[in-house]
C-alpha atoms as a PDB file:
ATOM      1  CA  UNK A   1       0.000   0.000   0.000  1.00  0.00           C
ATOM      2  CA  UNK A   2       1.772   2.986  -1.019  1.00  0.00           C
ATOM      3  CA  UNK A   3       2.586   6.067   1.112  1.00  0.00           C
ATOM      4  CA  UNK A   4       0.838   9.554   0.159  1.00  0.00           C
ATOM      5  CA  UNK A   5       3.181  12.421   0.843  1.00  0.00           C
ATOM      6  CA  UNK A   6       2.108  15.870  -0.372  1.00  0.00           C
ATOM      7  CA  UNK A   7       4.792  18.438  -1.286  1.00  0.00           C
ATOM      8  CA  UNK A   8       3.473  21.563  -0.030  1.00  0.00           C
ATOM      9  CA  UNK A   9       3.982  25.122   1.113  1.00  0.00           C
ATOM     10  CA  UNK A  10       2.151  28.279  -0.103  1.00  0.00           C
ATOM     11  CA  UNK A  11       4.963  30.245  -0.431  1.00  0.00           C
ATOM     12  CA  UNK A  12       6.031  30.077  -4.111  1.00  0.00           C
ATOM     13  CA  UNK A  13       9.634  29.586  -5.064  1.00  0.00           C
ATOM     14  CA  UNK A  14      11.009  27.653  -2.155  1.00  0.00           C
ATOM     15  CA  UNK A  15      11.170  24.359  -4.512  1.00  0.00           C
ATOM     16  CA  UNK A  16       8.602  22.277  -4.106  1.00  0.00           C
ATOM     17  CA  UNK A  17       8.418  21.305  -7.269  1.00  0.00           C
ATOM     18  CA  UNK A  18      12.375  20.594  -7.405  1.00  0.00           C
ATOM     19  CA  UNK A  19      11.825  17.852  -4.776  1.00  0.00           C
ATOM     20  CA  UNK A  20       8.967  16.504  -5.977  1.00  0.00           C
ATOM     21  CA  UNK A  21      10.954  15.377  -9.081  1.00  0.00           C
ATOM     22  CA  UNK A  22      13.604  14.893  -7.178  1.00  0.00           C
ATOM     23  CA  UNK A  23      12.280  12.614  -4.974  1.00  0.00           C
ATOM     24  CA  UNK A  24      10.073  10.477  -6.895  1.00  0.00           C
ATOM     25  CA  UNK A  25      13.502   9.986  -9.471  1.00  0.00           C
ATOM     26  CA  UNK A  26      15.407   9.159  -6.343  1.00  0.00           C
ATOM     27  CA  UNK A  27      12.560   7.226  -4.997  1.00  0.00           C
ATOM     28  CA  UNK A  28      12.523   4.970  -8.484  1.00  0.00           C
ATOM     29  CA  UNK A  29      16.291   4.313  -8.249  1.00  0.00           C
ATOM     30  CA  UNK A  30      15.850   2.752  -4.795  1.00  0.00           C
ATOM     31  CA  UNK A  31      14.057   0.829  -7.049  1.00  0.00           C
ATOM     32  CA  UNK A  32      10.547   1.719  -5.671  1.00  0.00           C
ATOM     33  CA  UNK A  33       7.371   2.232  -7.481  1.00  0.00           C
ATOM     34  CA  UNK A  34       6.481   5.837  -7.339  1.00  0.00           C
ATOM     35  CA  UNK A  35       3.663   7.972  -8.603  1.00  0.00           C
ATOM     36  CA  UNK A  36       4.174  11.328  -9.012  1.00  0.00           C
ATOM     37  CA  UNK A  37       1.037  13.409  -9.168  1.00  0.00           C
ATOM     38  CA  UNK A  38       1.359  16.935 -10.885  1.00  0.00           C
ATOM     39  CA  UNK A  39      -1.617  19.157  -8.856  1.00  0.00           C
ATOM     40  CA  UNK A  40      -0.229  22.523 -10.380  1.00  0.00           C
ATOM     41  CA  UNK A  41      -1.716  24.102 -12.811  1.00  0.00           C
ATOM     42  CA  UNK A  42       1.561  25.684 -13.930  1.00  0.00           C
ATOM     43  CA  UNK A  43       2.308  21.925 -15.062  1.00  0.00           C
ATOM     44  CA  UNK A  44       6.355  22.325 -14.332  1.00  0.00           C
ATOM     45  CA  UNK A  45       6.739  18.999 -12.677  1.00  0.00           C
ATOM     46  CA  UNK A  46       5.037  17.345 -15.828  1.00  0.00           C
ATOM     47  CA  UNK A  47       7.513  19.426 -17.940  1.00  0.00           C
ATOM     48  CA  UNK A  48      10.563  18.253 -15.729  1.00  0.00           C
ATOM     49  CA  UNK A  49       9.735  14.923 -15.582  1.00  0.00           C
ATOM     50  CA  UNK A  50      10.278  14.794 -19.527  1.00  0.00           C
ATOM     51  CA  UNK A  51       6.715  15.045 -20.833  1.00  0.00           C
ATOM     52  CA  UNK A  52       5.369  18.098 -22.656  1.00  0.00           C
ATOM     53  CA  UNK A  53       2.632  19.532 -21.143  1.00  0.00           C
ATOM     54  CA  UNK A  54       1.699  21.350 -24.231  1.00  0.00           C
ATOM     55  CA  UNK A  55       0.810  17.716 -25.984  1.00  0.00           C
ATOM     56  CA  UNK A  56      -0.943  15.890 -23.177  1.00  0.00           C
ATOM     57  CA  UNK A  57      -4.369  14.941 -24.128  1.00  0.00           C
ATOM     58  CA  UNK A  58      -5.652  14.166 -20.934  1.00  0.00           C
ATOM     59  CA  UNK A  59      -4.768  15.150 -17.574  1.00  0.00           C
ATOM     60  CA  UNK A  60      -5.588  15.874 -13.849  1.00  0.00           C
ATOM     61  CA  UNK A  61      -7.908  18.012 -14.412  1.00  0.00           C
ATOM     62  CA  UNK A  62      -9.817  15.112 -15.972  1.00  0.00           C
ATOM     63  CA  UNK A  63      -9.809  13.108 -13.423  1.00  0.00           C
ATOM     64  CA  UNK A  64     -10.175  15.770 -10.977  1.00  0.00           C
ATOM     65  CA  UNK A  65     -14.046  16.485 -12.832  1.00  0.00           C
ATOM     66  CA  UNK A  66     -14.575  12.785 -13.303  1.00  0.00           C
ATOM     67  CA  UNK A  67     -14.313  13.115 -16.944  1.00  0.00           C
ATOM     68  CA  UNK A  68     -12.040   9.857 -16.952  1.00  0.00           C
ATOM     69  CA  UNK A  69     -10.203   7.738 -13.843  1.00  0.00           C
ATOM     70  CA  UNK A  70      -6.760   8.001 -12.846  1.00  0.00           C
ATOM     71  CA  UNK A  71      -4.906   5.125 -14.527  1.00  0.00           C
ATOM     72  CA  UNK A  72      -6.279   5.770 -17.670  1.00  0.00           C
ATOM     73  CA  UNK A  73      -4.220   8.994 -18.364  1.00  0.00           C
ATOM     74  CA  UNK A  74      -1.202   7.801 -16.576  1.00  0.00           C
ATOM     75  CA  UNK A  75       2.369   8.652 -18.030  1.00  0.00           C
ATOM     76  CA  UNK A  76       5.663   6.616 -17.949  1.00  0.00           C
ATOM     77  CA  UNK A  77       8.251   8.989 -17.834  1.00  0.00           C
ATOM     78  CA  UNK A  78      11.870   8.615 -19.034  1.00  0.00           C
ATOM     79  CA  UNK A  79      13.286   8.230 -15.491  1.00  0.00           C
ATOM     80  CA  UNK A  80      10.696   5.015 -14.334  1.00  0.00           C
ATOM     81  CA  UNK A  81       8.268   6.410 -12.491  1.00  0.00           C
ATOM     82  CA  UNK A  82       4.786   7.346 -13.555  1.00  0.00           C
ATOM     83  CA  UNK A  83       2.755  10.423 -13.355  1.00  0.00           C
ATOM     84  CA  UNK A  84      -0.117  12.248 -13.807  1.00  0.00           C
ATOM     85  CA  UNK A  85       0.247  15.241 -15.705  1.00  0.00           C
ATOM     86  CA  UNK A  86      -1.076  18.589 -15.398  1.00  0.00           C
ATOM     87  CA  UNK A  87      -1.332  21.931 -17.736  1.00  0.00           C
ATOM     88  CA  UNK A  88      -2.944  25.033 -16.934  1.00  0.00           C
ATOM     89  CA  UNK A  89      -6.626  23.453 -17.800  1.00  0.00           C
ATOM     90  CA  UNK A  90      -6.525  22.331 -14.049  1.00  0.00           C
ATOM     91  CA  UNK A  91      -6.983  26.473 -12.985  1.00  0.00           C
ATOM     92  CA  UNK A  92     -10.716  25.895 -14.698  1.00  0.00           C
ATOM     93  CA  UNK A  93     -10.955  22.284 -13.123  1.00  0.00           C
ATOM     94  CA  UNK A  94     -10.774  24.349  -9.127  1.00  0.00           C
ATOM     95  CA  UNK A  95     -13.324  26.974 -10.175  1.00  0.00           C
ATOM     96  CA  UNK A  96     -15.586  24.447 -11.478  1.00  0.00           C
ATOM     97  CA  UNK A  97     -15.580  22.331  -8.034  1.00  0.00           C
ATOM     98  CA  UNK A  98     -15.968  25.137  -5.914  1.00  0.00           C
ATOM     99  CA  UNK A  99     -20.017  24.281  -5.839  1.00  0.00           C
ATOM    100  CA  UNK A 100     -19.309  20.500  -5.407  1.00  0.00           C
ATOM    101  CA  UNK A 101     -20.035  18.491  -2.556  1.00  0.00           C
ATOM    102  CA  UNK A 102     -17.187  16.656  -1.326  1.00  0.00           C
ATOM    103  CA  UNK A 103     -14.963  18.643  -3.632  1.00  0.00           C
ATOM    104  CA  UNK A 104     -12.021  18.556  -0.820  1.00  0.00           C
ATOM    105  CA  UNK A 105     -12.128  14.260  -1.432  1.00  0.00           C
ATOM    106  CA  UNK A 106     -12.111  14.292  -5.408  1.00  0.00           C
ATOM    107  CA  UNK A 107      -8.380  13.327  -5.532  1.00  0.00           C
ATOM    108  CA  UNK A 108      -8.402  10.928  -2.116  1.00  0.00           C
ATOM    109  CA  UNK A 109     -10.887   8.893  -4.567  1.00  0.00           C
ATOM    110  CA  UNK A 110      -9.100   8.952  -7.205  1.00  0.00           C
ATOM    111  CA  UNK A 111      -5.854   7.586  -5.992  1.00  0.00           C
ATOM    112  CA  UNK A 112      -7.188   4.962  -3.610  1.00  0.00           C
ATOM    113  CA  UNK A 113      -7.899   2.523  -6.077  1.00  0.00           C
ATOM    114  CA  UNK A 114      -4.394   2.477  -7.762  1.00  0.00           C
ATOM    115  CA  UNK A 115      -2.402   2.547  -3.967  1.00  0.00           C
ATOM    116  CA  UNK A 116      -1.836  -0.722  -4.225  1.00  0.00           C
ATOM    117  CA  UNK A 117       0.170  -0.313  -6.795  1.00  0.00           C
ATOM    118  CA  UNK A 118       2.681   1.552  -5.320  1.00  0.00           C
ATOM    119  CA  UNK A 119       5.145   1.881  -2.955  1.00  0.00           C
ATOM    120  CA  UNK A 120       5.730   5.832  -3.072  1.00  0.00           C
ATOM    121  CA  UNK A 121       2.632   8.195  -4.459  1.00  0.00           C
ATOM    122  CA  UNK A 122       3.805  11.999  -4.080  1.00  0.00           C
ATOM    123  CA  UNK A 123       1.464  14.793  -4.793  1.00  0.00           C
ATOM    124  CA  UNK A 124       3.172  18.160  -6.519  1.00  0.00           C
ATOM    125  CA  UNK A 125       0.673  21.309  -5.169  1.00  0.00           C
ATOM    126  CA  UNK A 126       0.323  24.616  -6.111  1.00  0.00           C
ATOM    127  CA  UNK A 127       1.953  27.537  -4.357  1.00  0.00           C
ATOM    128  CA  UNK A 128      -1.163  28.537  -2.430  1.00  0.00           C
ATOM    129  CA  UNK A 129      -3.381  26.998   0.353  1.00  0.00           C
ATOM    130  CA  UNK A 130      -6.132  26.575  -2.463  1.00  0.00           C
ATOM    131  CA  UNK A 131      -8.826  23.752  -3.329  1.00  0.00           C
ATOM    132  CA  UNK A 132      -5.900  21.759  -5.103  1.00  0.00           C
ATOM    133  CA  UNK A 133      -3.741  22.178  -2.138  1.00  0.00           C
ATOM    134  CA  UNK A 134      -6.615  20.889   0.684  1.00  0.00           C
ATOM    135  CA  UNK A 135      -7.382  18.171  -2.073  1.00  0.00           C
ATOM    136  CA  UNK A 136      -3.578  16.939  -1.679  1.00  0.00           C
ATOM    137  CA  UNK A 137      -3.429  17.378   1.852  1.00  0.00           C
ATOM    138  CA  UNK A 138      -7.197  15.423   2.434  1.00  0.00           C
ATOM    139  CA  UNK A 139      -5.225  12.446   0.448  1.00  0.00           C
ATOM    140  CA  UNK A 140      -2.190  12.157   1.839  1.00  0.00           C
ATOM    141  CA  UNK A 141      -0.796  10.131   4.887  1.00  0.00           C
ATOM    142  CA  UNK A 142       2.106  13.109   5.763  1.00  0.00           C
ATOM    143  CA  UNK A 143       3.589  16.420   3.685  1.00  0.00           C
ATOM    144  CA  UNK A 144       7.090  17.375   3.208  1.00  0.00           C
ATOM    145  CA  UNK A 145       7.512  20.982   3.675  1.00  0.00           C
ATOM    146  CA  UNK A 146      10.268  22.825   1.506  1.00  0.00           C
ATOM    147  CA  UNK A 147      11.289  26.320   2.453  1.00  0.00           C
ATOM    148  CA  UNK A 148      14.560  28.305   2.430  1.00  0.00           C
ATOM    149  CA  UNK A 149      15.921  29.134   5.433  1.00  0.00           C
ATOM    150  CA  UNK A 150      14.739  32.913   5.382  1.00  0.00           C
ATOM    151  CA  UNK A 151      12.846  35.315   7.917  1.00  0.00           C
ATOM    152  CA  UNK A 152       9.273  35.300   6.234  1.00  0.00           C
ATOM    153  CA  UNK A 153       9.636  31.488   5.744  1.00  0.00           C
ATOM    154  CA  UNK A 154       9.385  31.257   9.165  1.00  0.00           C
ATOM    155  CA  UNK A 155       5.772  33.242   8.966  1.00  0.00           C
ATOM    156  CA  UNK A 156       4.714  31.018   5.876  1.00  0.00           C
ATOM    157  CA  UNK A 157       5.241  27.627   7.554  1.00  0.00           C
ATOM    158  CA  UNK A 158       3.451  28.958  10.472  1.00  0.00           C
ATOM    159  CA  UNK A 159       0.171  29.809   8.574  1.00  0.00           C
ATOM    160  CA  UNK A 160       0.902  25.788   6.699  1.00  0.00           C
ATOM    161  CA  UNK A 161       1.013  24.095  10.233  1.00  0.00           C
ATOM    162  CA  UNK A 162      -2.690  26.381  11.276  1.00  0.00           C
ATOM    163  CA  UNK A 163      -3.981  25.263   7.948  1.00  0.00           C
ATOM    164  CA  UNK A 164      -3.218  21.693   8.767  1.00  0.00           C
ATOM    165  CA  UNK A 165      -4.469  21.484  12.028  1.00  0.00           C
ATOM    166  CA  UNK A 166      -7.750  22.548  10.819  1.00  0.00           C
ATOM    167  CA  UNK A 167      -7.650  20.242   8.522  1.00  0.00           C
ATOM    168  CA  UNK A 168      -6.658  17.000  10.755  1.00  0.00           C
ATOM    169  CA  UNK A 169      -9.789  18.395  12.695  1.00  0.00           C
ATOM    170  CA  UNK A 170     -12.304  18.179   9.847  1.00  0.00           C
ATOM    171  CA  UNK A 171     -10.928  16.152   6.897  1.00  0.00           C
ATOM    172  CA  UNK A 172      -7.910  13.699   7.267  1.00  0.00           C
ATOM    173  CA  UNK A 173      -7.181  13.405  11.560  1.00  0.00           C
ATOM    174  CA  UNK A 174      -4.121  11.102  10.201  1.00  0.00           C
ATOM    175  CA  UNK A 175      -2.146  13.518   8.421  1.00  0.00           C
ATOM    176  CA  UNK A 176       1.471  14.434   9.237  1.00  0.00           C
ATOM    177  CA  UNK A 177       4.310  15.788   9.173  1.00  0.00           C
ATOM    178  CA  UNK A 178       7.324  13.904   7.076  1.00  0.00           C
ATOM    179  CA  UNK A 179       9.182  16.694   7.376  1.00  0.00           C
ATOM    180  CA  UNK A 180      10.667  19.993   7.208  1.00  0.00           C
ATOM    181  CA  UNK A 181      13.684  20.102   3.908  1.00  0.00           C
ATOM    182  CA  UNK A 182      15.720  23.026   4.084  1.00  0.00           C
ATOM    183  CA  UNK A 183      16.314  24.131   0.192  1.00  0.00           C
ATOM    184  CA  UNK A 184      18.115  26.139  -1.674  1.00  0.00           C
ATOM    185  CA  UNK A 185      20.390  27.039   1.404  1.00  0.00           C
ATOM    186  CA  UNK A 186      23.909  28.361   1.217  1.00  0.00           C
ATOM    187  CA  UNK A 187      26.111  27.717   4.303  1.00  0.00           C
ATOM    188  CA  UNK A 188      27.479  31.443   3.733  1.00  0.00           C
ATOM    189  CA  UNK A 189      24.640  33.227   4.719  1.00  0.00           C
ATOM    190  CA  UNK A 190      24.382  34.223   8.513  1.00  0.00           C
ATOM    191  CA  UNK A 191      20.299  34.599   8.228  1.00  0.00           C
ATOM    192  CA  UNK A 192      20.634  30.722   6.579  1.00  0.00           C
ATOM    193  CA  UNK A 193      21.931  29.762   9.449  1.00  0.00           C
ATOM    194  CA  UNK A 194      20.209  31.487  12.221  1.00  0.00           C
ATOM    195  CA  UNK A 195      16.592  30.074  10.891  1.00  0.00           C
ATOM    196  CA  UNK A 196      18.033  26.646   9.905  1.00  0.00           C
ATOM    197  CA  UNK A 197      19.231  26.516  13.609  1.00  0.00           C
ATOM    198  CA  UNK A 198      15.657  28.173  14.983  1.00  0.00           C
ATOM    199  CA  UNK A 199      13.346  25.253  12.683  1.00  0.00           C
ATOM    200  CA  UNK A 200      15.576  22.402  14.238  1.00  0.00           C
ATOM    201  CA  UNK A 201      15.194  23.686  17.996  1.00  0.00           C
ATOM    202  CA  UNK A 202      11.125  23.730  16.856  1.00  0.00           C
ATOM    203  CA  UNK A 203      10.440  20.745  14.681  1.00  0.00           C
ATOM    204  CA  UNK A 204      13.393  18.487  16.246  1.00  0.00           C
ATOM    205  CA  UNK A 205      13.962  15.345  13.810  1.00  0.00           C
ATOM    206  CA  UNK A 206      11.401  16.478  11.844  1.00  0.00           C
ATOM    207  CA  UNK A 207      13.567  18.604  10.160  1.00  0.00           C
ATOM    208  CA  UNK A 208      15.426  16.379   7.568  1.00  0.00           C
ATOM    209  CA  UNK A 209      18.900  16.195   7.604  1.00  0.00           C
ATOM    210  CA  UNK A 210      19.597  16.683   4.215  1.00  0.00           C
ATOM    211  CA  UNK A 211      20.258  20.599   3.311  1.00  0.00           C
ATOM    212  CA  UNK A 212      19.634  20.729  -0.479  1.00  0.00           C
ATOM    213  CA  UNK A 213      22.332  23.811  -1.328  1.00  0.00           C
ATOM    214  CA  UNK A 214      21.755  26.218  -4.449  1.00  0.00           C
ATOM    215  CA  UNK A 215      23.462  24.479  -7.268  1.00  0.00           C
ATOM    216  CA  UNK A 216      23.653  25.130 -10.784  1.00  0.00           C
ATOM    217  CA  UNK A 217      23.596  21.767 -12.075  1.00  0.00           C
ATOM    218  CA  UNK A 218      20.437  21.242 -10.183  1.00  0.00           C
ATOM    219  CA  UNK A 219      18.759  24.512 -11.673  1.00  0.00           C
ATOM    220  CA  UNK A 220      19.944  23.119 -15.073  1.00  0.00           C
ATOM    221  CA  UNK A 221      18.318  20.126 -15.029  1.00  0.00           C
ATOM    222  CA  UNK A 222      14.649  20.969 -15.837  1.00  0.00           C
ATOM    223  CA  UNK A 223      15.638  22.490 -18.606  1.00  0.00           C
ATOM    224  CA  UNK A 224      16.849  19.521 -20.289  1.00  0.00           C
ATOM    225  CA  UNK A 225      12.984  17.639 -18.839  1.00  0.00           C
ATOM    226  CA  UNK A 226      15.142  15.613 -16.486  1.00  0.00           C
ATOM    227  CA  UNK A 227      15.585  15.274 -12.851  1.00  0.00           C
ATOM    228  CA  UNK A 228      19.068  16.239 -11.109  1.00  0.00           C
ATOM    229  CA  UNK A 229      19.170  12.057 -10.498  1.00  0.00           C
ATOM    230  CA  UNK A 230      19.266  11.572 -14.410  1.00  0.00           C
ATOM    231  CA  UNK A 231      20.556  14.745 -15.216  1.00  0.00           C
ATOM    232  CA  UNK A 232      24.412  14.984 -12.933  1.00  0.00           C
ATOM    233  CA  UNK A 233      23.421  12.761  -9.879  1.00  0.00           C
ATOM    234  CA  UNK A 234      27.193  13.400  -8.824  1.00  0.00           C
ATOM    235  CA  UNK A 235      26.360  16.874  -8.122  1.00  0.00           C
ATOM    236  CA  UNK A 236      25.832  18.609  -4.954  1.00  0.00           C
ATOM    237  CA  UNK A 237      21.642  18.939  -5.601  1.00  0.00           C
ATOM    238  CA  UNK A 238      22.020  14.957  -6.548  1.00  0.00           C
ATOM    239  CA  UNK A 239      23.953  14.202  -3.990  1.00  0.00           C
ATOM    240  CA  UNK A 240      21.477  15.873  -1.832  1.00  0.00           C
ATOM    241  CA  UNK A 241      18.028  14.505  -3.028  1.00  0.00           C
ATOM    242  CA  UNK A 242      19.121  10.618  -3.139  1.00  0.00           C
ATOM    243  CA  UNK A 243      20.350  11.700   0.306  1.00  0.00           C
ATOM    244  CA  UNK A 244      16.520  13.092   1.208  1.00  0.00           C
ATOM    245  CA  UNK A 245      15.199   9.666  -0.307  1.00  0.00           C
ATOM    246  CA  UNK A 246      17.290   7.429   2.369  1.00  0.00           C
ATOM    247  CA  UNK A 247      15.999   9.691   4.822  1.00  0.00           C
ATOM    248  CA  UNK A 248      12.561   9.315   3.779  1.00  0.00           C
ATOM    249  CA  UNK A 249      12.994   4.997   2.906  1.00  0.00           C
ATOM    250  CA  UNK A 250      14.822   4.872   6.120  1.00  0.00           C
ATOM    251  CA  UNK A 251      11.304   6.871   7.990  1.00  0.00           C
ATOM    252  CA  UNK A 252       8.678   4.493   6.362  1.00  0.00           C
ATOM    253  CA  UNK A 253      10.993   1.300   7.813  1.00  0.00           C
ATOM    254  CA  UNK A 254      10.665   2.369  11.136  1.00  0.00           C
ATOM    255  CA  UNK A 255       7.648   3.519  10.749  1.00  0.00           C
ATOM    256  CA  UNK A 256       6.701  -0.275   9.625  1.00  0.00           C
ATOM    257  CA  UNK A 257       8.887  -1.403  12.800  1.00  0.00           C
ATOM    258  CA  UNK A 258       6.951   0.353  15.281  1.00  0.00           C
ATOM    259  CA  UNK A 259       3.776  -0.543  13.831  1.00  0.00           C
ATOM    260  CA  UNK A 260       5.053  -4.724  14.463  1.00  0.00           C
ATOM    261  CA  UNK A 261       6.045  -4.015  17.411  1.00  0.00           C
ATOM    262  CA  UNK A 262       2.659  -2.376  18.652  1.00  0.00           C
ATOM    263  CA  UNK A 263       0.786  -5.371  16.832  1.00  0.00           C
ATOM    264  CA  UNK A 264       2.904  -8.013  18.885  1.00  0.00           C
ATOM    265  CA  UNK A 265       2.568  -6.193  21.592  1.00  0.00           C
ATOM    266  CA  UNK A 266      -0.903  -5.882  21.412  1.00  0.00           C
ATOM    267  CA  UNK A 267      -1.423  -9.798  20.306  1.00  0.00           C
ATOM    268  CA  UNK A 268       0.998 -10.832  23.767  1.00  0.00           C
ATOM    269  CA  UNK A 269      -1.630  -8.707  25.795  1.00  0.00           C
ATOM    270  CA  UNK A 270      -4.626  -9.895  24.477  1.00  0.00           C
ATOM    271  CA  UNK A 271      -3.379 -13.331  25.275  1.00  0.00           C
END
């Protein structure tokens, strides 16, 4: 049964869409089955996971108006792990559900049939706390938050944890934090630092310890519709993002661990 993480923060430009690549390239080298699920209307993770957006017959948006179902419009990308695409039809797709009952649950639907078919499902969203965004965060089991290490991240990631504490209260009570991924950080800078020390005294090890640094190669790599993985995995941003998919392999083990445990524990009690 695969693991929903969404990749969210409303702040725009703090590379969310980056590690959702990222990750789900990293993720399919592990080798794991991954889905990668483009929820952005701007379409970039479609685009930099090697499919034009611009030629896609059907998309999200589709499925997200029950025009057609999920695995009927999915993708194999170039890199091994699958996705569903986006373009900028999905802006029309949110306005149209806004008068729809149960129109925070339309995606939750749509994946559950196909999580058995994966080990990894990761959800791209858009850089708002918008329909799309709630719809991500009402399917997933936890969220990776990206941000960059900067004095109004600190106020963004603060409105993100109110939003999704309303939302464990009404919608999905099991959502979670992954974690907090510190991007596009460079070691130089004083404020960096300061805030990168100030989320770890807050979040503890929910802060991941992989620092993804600005790198060229890594800002490169879209460009050519790959991932940094397929693109220079020896760089720095590589090196950094098969680092973040140990972390995040190494969370769902004991994650699986703990859950034994609690089962045999439970069993030796009952008897």
């Amino acid at each position: 049964m695969a693991r929903i993480i969404a990749v969210a923060n409303q702040k725009g430009g703090v590379g969310k869409t980056t590690t959702a690549v990222n990750l789900a390239a990293a993720l399919a080298r592990a080798p794991k089955r991954v889905l990668l699920v483009d929820l952005d209307p701007q379409g970039n993770a479609t685009m930099g996971s090697g499919i034009d957006k611009r030629t896609i017959e059907d998309s999200i948006c589709d499925v997200m108006l029950g025009e057609a179902d999920a695995a009927s419009i999915l993708l194999r990308t170039p890199e091994d792990f699958d996705l569903l695409p986006a373009n900028i039809e999905l802006t029309a797709a949110e306005i149209r559900l806004m008068g729809e009952d149960g129109r925070e649950q339309r995606l939750k639907a749509a994946l559950a049939p196909m999580r058995a078919n994966y080990d990894y499902i990761l959800i791209d969203c858009p850089p708002a706390l918008s329909l799309l965004t709630l719809n991500a965060l009402t399917a997933a089991d936890s969220i990776i938050v990206p941000m960059q290490c900067e004095y109004y991240a600190l106020e963004g990631i603060s409105a993100l944890l109110d939003t999704i504490n309303a939302l464990k209260a009404k919608l999905n009570p099991e959502l979670e934090i992954e974690g907090v991924l510190r991007t596009m950080f460079d070691v130089r800078n004083n404020l960096a630092n300061a805030v990168s020390a100030e989320l770890t005294n807050h979040f503890g090890d929910r802060v991941f310890r992989t620092i993804v640094p600005r790198n060229v190669r890594l800002a490169e790599a879209p460009s050519h519709g790959q991932s940094i993985v397929g693109y220079d995995k020896a760089s720095r941003g590589g090196i950094a993002y098969l680092g973040l998919a140990g972390e995040v392999l190494r969370r769902q083990r004991e994650r699986e661990q703990a859950a034994k445990t609690a089962q045999r524990d439970h069993k030796e009690t009952v008897a």
